[in-house]
N, C-alpha and C. Protein backbone atom coordinates (compact mmCIF):
# COMPACT_ATOMS: atom_id res chain seq x y z
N UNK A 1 11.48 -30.09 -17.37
CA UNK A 1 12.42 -29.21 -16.70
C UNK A 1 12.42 -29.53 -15.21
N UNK A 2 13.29 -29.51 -14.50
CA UNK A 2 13.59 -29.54 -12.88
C UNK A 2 13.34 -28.45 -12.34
N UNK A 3 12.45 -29.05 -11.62
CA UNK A 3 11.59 -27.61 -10.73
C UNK A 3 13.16 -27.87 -9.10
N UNK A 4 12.70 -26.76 -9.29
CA UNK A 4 13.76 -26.16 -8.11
C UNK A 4 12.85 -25.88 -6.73
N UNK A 5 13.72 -25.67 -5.74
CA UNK A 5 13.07 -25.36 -4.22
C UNK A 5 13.81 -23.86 -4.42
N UNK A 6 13.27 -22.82 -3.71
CA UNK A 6 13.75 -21.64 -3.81
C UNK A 6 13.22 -20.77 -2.55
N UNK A 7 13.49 -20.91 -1.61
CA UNK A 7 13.37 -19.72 -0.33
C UNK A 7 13.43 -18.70 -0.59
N UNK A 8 12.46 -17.75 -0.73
CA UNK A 8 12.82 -16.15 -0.65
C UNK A 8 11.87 -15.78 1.02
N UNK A 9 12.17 -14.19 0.76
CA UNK A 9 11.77 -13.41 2.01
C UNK A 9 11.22 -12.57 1.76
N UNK A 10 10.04 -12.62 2.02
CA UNK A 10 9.11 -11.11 2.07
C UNK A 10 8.69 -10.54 3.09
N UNK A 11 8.77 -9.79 3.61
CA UNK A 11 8.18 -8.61 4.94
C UNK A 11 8.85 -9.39 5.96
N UNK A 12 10.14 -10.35 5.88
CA UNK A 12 10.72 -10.84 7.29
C UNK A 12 10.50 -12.35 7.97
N UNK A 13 9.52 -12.89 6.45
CA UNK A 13 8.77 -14.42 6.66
C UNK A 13 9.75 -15.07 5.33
N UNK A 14 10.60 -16.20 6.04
CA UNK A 14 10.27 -17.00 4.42
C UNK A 14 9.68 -17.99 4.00
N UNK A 15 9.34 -17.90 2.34
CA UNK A 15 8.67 -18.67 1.82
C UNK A 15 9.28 -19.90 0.72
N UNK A 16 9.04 -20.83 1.20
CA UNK A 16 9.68 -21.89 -0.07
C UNK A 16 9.02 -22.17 -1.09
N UNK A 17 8.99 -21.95 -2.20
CA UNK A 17 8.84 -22.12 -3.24
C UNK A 17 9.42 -23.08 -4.36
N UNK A 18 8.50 -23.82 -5.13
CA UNK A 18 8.62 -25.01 -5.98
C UNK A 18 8.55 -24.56 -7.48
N UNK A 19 9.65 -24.23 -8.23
CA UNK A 19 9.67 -23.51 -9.56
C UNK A 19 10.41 -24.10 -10.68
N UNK A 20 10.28 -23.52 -11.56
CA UNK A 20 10.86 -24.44 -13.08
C UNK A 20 11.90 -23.05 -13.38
N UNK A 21 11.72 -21.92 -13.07
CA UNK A 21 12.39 -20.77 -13.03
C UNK A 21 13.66 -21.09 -12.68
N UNK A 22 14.49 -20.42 -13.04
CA UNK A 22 15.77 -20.05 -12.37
C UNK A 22 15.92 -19.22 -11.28
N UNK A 23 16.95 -19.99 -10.26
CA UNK A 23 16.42 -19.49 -8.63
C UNK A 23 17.00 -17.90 -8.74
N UNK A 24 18.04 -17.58 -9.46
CA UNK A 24 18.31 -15.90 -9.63
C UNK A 24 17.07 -15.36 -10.08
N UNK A 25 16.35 -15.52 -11.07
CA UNK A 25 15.51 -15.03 -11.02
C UNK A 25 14.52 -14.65 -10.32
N UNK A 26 13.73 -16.05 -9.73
CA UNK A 26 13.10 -16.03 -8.62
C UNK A 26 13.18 -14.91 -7.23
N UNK A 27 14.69 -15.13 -7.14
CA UNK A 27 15.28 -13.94 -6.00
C UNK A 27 15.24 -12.52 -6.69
N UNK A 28 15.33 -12.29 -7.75
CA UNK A 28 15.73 -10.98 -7.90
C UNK A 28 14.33 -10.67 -8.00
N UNK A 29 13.10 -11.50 -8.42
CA UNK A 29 11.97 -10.99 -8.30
C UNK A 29 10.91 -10.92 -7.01
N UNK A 30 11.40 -11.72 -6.05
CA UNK A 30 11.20 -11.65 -4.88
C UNK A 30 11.64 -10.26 -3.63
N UNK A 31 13.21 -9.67 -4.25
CA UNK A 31 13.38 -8.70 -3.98
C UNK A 31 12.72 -7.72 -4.05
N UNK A 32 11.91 -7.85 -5.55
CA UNK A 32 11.20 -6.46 -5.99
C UNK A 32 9.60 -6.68 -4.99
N UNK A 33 9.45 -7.56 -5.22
CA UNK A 33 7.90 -7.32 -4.60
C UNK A 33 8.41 -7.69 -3.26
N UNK A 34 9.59 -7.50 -2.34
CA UNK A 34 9.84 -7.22 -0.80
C UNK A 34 9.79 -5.77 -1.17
N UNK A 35 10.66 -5.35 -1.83
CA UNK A 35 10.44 -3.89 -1.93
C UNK A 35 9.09 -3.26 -1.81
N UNK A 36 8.30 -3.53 -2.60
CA UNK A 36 7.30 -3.30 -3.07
C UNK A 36 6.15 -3.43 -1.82
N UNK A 37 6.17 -4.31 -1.31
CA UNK A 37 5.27 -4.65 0.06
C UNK A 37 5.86 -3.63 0.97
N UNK A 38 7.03 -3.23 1.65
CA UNK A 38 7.48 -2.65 2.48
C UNK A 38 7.10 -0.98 2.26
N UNK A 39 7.29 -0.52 0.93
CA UNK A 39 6.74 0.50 0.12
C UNK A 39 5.43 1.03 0.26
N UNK A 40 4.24 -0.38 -0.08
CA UNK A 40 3.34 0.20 0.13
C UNK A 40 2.79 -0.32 1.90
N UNK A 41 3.44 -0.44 2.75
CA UNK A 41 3.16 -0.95 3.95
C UNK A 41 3.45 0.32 4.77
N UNK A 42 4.26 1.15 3.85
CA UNK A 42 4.78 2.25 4.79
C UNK A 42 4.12 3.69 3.96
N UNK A 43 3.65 3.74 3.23
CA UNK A 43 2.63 4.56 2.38
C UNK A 43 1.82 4.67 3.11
N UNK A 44 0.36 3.48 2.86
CA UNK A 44 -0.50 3.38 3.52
C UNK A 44 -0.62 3.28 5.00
N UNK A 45 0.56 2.95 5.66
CA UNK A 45 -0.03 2.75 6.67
C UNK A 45 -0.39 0.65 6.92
N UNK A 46 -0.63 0.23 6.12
CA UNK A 46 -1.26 -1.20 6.13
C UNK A 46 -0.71 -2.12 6.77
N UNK A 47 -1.52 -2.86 7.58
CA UNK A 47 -0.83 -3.80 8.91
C UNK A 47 -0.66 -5.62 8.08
N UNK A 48 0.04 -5.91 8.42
CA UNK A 48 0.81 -6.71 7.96
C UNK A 48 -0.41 -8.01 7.19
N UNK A 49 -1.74 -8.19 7.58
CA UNK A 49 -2.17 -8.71 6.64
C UNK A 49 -2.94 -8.08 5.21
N UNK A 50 -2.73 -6.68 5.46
CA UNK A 50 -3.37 -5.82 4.67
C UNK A 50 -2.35 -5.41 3.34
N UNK A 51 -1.00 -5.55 4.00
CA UNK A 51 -0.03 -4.78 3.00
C UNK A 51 -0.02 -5.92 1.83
N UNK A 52 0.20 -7.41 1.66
CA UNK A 52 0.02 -8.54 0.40
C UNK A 52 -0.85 -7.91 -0.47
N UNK A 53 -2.10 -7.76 0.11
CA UNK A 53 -3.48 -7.66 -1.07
C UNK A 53 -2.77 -6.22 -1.41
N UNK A 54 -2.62 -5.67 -0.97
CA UNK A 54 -2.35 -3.68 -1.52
C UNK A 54 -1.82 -3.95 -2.44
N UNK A 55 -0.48 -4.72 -2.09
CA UNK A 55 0.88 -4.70 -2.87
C UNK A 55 0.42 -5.63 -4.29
N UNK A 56 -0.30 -6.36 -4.04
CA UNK A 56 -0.71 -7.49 -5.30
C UNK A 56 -1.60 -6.60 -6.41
N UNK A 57 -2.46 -5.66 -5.96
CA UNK A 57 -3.46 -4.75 -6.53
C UNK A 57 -2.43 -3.92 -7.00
N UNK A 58 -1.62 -3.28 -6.43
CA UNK A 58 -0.43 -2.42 -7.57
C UNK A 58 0.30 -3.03 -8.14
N UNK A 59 0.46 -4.22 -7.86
CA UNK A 59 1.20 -4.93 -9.05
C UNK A 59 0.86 -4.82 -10.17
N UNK A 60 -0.78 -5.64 -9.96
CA UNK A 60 -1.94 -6.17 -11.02
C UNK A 60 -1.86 -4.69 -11.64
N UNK A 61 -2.17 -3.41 -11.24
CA UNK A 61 -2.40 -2.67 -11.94
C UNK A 61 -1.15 -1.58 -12.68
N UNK A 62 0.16 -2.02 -12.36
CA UNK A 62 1.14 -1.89 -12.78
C UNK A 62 1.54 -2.68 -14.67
N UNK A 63 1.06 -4.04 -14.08
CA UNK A 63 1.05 -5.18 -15.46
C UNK A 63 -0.05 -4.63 -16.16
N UNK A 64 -1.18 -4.53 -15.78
CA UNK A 64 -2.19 -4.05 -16.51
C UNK A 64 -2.14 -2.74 -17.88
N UNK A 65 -1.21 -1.68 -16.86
CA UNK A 65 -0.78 -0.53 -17.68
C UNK A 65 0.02 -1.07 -18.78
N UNK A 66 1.35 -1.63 -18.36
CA UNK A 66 2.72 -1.85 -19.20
C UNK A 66 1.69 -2.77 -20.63
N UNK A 67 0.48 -4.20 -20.02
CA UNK A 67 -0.20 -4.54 -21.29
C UNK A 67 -0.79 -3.51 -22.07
N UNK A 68 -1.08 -2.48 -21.71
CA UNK A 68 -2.20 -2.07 -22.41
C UNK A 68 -0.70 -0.64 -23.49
N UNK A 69 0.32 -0.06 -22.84
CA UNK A 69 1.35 0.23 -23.61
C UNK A 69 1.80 -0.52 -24.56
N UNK A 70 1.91 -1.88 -24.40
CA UNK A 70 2.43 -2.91 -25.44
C UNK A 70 1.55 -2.92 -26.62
N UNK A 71 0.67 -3.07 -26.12
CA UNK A 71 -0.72 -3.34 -26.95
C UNK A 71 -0.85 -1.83 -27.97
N UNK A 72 -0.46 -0.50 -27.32
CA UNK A 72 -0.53 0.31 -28.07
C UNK A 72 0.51 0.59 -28.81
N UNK A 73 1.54 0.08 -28.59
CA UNK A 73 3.15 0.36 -28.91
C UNK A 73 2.95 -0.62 -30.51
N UNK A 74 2.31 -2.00 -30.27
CA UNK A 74 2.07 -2.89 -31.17
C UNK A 74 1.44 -2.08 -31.85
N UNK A 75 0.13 -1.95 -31.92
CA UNK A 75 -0.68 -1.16 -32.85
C UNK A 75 0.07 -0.20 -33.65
N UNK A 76 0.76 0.97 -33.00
CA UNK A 76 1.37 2.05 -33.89
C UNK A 76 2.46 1.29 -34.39
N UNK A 77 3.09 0.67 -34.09
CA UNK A 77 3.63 -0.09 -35.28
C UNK A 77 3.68 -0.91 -36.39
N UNK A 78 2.38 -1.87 -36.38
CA UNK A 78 1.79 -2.16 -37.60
C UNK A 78 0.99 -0.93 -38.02
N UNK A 79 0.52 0.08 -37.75
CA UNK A 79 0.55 1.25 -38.57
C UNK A 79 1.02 2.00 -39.11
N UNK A 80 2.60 1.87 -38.61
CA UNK A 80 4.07 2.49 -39.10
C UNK A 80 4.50 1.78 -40.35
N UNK A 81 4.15 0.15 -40.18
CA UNK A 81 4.53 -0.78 -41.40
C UNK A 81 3.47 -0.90 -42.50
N UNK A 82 2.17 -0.41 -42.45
CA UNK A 82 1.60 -0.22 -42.89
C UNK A 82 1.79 1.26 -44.16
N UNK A 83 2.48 1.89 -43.90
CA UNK A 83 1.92 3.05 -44.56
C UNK A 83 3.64 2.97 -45.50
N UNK A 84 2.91 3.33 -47.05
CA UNK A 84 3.99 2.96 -48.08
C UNK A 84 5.03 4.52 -48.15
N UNK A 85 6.07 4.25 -48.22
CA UNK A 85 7.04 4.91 -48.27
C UNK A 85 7.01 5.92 -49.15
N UNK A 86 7.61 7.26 -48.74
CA UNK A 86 7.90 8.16 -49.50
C UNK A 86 8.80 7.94 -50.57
């Protein structure tokens, strides 16, 4: 696949980036975690090398949740397919 060059902007810096992604994508996900940095930059309080790590730790623990829903969402459903019909 052709990796692409892709500039996005976070907190007012940009960054070029080397991806196999599609550059819409790339941007629309770059948007979210600008959002997301600015969010928690203005929450906390956090000075501009502090707000990345914040923002990466609520990410991480954002993905973390949604796995561990999947994971339960999976389960009750092979327990749903599991159980023989009335």
């Amino acid at each position: 696949m052709k990796r692409n060059k892709v500039v996005v902007r976070l907190m007012g810096r940009d960054y070029a980036l080397l991806t196999d992604e599609d550059t819409a994508q790339v941007q629309r996900i770059a948007r979210y975690v600008d959002r997301r940095m600015r969010e928690v930059a203005i929450t906390t309080h956090a000075g501009e090398s502090a707000a990345p790590v914040l923002t990466a730790m609520t990410l991480a623990g954002e993905l973390f949740r949604a796995q561990d829903e999947n994971a339960r969402l999976k389960r009750e459903l092979a327990a749903m397919q599991q159980k023989p019909e009335a």
